[in-house]
PDB file of N, CA and C in Angstrom:
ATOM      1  N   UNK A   1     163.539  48.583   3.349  1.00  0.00           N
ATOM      2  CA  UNK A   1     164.322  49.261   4.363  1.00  0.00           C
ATOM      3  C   UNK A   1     164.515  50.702   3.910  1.00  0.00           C
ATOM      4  N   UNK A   2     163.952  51.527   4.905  1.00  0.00           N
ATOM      5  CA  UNK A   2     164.374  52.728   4.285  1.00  0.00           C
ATOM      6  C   UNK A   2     166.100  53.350   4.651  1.00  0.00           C
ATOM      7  N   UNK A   3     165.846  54.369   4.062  1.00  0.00           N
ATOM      8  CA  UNK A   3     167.351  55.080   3.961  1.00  0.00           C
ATOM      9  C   UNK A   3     167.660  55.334   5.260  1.00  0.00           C
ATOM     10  N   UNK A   4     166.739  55.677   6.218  1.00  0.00           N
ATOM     11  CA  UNK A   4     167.548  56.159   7.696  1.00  0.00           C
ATOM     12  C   UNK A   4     168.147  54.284   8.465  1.00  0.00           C
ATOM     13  N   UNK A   5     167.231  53.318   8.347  1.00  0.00           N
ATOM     14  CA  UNK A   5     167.392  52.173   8.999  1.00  0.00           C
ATOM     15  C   UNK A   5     168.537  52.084   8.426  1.00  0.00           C
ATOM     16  N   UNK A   6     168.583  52.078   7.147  1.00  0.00           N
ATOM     17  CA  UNK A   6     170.117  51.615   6.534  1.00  0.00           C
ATOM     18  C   UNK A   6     171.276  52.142   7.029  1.00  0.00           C
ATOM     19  N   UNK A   7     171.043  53.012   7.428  1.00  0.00           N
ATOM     20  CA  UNK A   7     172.377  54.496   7.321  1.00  0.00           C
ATOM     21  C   UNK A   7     172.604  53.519   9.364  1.00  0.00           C
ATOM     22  N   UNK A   8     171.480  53.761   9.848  1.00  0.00           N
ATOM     23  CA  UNK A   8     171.934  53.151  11.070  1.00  0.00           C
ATOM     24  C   UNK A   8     172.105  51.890  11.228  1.00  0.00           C
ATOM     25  N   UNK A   9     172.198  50.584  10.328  1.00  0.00           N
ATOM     26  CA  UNK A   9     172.951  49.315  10.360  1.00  0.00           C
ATOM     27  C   UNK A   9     173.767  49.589   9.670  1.00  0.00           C
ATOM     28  N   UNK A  10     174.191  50.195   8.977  1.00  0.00           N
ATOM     29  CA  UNK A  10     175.582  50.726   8.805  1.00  0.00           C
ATOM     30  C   UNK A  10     176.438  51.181   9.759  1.00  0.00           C
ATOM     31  N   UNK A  11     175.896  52.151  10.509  1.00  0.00           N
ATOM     32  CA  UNK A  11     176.922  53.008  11.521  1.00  0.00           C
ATOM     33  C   UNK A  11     176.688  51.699  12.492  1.00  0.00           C
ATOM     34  N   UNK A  12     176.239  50.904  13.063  1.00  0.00           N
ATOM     35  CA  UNK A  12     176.635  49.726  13.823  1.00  0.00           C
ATOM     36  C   UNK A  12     177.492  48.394  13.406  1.00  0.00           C
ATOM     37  N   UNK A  13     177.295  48.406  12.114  1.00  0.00           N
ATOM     38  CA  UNK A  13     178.598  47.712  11.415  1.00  0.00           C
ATOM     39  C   UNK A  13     179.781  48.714  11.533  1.00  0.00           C
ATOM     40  N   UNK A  14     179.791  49.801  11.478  1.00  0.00           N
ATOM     41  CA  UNK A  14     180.941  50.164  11.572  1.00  0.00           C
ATOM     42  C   UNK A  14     181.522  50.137  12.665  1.00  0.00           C
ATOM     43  N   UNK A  15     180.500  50.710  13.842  1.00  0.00           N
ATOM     44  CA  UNK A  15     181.003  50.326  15.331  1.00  0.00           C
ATOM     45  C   UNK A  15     181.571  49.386  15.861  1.00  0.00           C
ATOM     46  N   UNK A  16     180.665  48.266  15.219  1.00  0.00           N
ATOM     47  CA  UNK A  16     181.498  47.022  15.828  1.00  0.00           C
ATOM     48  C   UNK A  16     182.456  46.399  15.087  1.00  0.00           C
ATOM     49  N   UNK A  17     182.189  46.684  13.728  1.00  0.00           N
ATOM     50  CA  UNK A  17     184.277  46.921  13.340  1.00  0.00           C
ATOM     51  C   UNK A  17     185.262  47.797  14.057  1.00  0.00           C
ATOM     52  N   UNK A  18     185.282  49.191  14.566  1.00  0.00           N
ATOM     53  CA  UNK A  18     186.179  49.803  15.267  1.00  0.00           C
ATOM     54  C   UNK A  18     186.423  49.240  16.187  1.00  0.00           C
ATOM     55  N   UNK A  19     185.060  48.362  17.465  1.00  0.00           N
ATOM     56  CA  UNK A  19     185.440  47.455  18.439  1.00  0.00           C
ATOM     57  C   UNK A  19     186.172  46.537  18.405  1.00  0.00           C
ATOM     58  N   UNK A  20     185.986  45.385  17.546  1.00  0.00           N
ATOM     59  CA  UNK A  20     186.842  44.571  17.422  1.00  0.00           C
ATOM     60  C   UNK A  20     188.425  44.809  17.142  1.00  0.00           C
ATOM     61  N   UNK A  21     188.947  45.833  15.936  1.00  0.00           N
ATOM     62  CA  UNK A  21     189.900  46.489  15.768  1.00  0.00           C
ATOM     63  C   UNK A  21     190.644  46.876  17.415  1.00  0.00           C
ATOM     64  N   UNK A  22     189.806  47.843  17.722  1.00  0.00           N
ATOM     65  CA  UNK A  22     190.314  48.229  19.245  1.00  0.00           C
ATOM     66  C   UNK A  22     190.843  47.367  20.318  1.00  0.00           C
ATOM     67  N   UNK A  23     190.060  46.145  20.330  1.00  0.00           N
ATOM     68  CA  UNK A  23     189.880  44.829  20.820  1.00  0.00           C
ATOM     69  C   UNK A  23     191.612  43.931  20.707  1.00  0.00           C
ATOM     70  N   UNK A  24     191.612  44.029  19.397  1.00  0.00           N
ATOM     71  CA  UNK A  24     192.969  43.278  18.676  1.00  0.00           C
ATOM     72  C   UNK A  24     194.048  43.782  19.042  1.00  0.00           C
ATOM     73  N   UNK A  25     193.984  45.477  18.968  1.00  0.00           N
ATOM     74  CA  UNK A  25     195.280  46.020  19.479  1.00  0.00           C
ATOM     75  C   UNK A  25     195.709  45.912  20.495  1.00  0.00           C
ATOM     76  N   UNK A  26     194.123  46.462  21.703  1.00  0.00           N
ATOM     77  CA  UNK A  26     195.213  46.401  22.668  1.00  0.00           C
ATOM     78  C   UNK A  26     195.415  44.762  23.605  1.00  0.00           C
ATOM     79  N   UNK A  27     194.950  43.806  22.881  1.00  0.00           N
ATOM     80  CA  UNK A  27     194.823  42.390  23.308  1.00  0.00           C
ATOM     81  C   UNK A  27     196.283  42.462  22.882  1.00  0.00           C
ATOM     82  N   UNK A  28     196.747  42.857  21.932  1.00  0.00           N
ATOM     83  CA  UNK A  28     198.366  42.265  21.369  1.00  0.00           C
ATOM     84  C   UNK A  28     199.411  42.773  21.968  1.00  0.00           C
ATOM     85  N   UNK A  29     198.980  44.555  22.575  1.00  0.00           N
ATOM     86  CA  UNK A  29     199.943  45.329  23.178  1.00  0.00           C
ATOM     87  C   UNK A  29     199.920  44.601  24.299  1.00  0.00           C
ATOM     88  N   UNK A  30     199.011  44.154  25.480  1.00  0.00           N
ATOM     89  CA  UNK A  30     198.973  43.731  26.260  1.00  0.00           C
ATOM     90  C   UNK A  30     199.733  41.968  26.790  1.00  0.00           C
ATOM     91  N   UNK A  31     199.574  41.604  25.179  1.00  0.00           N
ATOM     92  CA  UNK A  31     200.340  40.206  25.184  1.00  0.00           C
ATOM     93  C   UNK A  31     201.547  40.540  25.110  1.00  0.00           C
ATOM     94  N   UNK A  32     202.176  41.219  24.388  1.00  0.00           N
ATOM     95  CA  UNK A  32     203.240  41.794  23.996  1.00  0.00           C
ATOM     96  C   UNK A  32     204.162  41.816  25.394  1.00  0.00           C
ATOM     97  N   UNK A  33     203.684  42.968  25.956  1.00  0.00           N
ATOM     98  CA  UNK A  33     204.175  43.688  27.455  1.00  0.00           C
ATOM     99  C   UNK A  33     203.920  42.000  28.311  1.00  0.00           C
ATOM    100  N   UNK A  34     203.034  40.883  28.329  1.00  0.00           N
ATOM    101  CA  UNK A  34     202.738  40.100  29.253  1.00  0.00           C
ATOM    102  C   UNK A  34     203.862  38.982  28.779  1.00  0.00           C
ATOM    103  N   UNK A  35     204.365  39.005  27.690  1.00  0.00           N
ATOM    104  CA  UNK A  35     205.148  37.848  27.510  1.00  0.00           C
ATOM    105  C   UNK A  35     207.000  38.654  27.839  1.00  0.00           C
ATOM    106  N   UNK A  36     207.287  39.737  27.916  1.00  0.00           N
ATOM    107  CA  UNK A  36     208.135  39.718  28.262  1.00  0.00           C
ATOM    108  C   UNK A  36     208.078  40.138  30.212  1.00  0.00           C
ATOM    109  N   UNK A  37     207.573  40.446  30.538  1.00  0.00           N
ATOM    110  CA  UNK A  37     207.149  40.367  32.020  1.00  0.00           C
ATOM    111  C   UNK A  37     206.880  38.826  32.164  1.00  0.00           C
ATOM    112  N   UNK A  38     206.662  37.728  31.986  1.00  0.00           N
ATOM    113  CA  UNK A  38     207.215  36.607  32.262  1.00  0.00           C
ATOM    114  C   UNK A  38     208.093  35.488  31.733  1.00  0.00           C
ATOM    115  N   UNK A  39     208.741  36.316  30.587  1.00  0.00           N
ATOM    116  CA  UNK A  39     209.553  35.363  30.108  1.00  0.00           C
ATOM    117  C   UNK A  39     211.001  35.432  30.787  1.00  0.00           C
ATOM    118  N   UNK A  40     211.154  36.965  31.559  1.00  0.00           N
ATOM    119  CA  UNK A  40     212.248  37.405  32.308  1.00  0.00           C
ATOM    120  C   UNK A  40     212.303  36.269  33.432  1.00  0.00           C
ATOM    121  N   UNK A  41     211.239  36.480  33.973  1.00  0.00           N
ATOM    122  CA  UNK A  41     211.563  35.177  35.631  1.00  0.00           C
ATOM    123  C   UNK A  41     211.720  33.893  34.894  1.00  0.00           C
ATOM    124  N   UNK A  42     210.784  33.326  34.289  1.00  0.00           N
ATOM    125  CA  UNK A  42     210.499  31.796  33.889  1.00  0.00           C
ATOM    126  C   UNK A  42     212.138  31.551  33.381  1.00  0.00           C
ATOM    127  N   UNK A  43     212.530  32.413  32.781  1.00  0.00           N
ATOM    128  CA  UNK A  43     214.055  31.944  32.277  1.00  0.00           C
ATOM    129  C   UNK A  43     214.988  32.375  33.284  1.00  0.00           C
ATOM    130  N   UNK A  44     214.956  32.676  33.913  1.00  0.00           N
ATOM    131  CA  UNK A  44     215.952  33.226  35.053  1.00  0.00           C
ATOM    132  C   UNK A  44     215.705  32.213  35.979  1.00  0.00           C
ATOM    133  N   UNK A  45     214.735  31.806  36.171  1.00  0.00           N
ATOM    134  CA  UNK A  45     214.435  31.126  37.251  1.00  0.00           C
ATOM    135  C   UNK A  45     214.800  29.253  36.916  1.00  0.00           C
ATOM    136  N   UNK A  46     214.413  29.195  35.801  1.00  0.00           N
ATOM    137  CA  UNK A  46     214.835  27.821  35.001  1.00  0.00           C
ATOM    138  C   UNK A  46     216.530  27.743  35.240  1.00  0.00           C
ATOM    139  N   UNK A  47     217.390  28.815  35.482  1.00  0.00           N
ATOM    140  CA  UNK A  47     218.648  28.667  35.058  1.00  0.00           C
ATOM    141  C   UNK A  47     219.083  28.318  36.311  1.00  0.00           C
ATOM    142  N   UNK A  48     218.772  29.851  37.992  1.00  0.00           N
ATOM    143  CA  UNK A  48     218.707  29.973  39.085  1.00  0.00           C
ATOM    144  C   UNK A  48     218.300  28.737  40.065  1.00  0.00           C
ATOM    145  N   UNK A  49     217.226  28.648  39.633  1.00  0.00           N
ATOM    146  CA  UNK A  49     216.549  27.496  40.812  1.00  0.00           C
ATOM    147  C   UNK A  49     216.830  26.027  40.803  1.00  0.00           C
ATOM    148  N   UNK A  50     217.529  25.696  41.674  1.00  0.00           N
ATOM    149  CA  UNK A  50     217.795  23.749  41.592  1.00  0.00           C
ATOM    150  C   UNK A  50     216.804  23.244  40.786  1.00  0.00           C
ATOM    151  N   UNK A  51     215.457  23.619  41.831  1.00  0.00           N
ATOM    152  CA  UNK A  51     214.321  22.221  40.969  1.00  0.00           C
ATOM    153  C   UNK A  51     213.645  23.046  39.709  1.00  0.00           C
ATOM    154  N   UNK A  52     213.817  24.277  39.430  1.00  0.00           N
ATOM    155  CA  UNK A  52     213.212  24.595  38.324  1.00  0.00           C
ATOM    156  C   UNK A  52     214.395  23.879  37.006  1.00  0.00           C
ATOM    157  N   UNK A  53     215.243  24.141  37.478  1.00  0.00           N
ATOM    158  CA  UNK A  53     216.513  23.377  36.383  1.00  0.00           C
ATOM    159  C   UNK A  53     216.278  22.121  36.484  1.00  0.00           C
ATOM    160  N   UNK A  54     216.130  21.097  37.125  1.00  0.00           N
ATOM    161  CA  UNK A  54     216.274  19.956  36.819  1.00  0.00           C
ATOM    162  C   UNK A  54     214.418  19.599  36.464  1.00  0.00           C
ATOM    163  N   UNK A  55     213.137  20.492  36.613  1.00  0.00           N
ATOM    164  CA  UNK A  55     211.783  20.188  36.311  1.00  0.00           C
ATOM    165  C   UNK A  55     211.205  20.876  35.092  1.00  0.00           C
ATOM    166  N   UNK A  56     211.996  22.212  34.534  1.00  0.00           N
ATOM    167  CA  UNK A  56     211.414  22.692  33.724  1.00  0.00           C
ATOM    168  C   UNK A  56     212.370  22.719  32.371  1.00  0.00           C
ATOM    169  N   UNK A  57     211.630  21.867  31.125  1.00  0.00           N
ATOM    170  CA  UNK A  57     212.871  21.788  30.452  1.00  0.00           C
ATOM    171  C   UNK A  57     212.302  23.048  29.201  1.00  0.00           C
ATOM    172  N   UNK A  58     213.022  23.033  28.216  1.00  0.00           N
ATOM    173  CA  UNK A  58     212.358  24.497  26.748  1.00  0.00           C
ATOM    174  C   UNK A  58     210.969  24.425  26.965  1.00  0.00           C
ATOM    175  N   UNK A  59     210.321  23.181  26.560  1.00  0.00           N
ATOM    176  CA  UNK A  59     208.751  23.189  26.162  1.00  0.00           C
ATOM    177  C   UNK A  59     207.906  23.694  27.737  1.00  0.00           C
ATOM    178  N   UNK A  60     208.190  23.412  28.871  1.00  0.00           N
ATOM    179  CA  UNK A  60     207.610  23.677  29.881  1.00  0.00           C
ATOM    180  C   UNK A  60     207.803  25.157  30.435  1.00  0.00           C
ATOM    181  N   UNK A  61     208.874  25.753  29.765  1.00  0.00           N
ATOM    182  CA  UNK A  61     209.013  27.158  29.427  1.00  0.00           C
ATOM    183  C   UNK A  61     208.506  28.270  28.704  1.00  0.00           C
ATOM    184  N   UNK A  62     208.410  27.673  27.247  1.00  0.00           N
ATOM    185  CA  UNK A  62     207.317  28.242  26.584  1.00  0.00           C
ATOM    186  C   UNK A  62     205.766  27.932  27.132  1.00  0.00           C
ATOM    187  N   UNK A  63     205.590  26.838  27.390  1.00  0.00           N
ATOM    188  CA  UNK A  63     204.221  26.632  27.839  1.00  0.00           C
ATOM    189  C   UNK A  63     203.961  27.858  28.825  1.00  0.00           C
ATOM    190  N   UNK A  64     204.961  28.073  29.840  1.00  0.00           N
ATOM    191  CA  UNK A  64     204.160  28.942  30.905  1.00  0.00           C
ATOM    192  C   UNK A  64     204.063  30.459  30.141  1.00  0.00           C
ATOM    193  N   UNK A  65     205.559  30.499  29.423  1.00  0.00           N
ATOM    194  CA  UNK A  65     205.018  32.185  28.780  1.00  0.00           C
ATOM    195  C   UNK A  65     203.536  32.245  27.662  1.00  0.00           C
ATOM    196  N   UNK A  66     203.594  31.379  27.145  1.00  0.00           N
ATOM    197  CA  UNK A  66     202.766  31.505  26.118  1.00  0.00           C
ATOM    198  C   UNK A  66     201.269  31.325  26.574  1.00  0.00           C
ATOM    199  N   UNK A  67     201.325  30.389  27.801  1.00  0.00           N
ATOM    200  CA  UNK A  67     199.684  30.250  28.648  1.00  0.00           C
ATOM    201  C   UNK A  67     199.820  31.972  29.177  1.00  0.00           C
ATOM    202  N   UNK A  68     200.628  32.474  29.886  1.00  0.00           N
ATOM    203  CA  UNK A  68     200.416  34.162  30.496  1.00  0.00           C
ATOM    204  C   UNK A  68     200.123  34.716  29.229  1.00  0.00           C
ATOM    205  N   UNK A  69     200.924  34.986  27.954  1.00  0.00           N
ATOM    206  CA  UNK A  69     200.386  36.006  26.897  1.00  0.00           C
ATOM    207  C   UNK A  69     199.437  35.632  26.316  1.00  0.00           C
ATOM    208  N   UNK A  70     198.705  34.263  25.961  1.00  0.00           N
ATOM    209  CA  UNK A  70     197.322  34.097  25.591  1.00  0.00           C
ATOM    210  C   UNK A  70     196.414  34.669  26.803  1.00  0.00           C
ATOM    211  N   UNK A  71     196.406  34.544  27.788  1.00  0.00           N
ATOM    212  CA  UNK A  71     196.069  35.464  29.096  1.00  0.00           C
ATOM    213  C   UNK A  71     195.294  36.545  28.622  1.00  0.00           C
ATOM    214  N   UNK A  72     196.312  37.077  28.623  1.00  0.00           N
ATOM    215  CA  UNK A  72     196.537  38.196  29.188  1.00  0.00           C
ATOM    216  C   UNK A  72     195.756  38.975  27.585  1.00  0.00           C
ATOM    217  N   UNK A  73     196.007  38.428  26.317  1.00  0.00           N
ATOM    218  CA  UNK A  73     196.156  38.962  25.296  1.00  0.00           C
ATOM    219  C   UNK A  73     193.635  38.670  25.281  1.00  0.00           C
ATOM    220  N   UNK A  74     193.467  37.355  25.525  1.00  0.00           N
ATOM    221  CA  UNK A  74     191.913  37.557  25.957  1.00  0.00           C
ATOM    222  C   UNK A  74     191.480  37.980  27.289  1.00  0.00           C
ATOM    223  N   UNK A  75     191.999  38.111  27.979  1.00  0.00           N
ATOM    224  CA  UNK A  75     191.596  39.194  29.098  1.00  0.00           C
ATOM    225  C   UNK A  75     191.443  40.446  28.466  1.00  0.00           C
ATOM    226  N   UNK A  76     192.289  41.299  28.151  1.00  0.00           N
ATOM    227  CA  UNK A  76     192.413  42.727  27.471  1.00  0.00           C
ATOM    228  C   UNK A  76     191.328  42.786  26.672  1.00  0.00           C
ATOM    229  N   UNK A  77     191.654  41.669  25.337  1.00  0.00           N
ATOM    230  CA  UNK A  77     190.315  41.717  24.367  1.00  0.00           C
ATOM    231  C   UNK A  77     189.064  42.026  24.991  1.00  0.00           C
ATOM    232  N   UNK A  78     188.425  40.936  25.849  1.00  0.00           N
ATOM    233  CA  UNK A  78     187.318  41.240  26.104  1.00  0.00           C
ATOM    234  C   UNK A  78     186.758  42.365  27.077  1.00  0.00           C
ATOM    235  N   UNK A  79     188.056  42.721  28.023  1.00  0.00           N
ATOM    236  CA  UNK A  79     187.690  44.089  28.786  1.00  0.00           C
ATOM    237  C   UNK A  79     187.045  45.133  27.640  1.00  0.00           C
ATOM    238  N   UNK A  80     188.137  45.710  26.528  1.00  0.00           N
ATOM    239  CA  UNK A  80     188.176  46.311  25.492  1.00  0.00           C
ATOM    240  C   UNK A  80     186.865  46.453  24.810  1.00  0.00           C
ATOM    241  N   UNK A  81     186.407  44.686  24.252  1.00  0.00           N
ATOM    242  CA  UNK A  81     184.706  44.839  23.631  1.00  0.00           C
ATOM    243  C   UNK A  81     184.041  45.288  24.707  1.00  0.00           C
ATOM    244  N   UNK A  82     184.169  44.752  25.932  1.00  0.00           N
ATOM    245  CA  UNK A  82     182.966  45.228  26.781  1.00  0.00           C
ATOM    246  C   UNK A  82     182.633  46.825  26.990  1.00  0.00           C
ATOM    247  N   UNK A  83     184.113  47.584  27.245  1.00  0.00           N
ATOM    248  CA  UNK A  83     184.083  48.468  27.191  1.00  0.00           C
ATOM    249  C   UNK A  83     183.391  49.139  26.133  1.00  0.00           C
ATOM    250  N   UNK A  84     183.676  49.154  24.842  1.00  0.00           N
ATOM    251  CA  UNK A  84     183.416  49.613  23.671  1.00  0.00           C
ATOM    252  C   UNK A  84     181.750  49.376  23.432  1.00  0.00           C
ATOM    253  N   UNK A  85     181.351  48.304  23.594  1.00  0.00           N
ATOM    254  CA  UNK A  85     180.010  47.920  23.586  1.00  0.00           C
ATOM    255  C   UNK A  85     179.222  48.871  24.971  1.00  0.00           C
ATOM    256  N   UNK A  86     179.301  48.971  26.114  1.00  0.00           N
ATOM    257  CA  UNK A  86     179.044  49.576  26.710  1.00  0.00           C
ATOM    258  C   UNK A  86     179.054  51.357  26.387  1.00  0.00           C
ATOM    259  N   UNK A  87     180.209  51.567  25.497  1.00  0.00           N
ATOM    260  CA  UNK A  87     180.327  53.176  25.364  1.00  0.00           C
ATOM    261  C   UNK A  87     178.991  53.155  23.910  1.00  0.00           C
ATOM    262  N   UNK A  88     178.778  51.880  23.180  1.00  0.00           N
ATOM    263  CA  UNK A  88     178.411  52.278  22.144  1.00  0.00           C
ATOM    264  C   UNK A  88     176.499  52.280  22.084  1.00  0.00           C
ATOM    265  N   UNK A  89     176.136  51.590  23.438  1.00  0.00           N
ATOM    266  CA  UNK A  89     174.752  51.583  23.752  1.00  0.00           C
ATOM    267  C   UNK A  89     174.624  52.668  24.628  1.00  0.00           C
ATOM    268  N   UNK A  90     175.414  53.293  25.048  1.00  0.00           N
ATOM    269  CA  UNK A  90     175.054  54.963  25.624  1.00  0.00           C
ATOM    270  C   UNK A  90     174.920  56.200  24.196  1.00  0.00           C
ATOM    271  N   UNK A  91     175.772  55.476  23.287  1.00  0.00           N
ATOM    272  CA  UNK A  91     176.201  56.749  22.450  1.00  0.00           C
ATOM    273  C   UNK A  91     174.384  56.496  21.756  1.00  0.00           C
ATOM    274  N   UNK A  92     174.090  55.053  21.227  1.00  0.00           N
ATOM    275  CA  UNK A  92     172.451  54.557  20.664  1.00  0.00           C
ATOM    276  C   UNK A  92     171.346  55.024  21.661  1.00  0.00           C
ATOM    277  N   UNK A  93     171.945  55.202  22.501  1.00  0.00           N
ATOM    278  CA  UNK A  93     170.752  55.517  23.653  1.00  0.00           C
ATOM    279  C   UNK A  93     170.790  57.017  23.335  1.00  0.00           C
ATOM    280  N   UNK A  94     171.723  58.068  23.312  1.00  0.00           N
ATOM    281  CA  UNK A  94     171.294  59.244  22.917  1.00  0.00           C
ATOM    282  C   UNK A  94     170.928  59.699  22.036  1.00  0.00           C
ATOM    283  N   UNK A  95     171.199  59.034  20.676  1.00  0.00           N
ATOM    284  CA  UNK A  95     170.853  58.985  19.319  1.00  0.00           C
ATOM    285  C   UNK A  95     169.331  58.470  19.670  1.00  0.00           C
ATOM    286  N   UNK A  96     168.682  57.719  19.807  1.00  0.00           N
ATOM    287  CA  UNK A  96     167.550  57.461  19.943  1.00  0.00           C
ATOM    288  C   UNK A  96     166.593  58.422  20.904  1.00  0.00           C
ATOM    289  N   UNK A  97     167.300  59.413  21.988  1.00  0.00           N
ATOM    290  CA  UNK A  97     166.254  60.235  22.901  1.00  0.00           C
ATOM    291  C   UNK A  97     165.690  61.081  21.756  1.00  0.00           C
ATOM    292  N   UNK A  98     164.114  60.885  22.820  1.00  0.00           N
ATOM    293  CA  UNK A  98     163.732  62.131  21.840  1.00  0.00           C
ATOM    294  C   UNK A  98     163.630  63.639  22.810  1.00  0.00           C
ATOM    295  N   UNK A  99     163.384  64.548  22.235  1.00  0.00           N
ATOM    296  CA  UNK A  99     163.709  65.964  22.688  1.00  0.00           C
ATOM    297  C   UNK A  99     162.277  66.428  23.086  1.00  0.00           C
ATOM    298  N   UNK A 100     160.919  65.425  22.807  1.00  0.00           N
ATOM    299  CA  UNK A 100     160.431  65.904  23.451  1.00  0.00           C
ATOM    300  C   UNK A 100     159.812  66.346  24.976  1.00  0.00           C
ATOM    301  N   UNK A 101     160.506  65.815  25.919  1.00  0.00           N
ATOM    302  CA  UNK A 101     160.257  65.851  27.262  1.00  0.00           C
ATOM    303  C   UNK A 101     161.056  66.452  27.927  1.00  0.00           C
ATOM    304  N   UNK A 102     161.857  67.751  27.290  1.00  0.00           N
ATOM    305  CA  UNK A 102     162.554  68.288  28.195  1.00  0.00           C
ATOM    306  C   UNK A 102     162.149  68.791  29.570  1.00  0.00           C
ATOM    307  N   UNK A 103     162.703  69.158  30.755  1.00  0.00           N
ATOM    308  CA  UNK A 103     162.136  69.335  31.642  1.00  0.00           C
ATOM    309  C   UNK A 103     161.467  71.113  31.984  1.00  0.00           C
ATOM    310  N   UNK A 104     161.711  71.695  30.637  1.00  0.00           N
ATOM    311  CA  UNK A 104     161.514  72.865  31.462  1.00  0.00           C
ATOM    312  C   UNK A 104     160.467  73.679  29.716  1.00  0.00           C
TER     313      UNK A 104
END
């Protein structure tokens, strides 16, 4: 392997370490913000509502917040890789043009 192949499976290991990284954060910020945006109703509503009080007891409470912030937390993730993967085969695609066919 020479020195340039190397240098560029390197800079794609690194890429797709920053992706994943990127990936994690905002999957967590997003869980974060998604579990208190439904932990407000689900408990208000458990206290408020006849049949939510007498149908939803702790565990059927956490279940619903914790099914929305796992949600919400791989939704984000994978928007995030896709995104990132998408920005990072444009950035390989220009790194790879060559200069000789300019148009003029």
């Amino acid at each position: 392997m020479t020195n340039t192949d190397q240098r560029q499976a390197d800079m794609k290991i690194l890429r797709a370490k920053q992706c994943s990284n990127e990936a994690v954060k905002a999957g967590a910020k997003a869980a974060a913000i998604a579990c208190v945006a439904s932990a407000i109703p689900t408990l208000l509503g458990a206290r408020a509502i006849p049949w939510a009080r007498a149908n939803l007891n702790h565990a059927a409470q956490a279940l619903i917040i914790s099914t929305i912030s796992g949600s919400a937390y791989f939704i984000v993730a994978d928007k995030t890789i896709l995104r990132s993967a998408r920005r990072n085969s444009f950035h390989e695609q220009m790194e790879n043009q060559s200069f000789e066919y300019w148009p003029f």
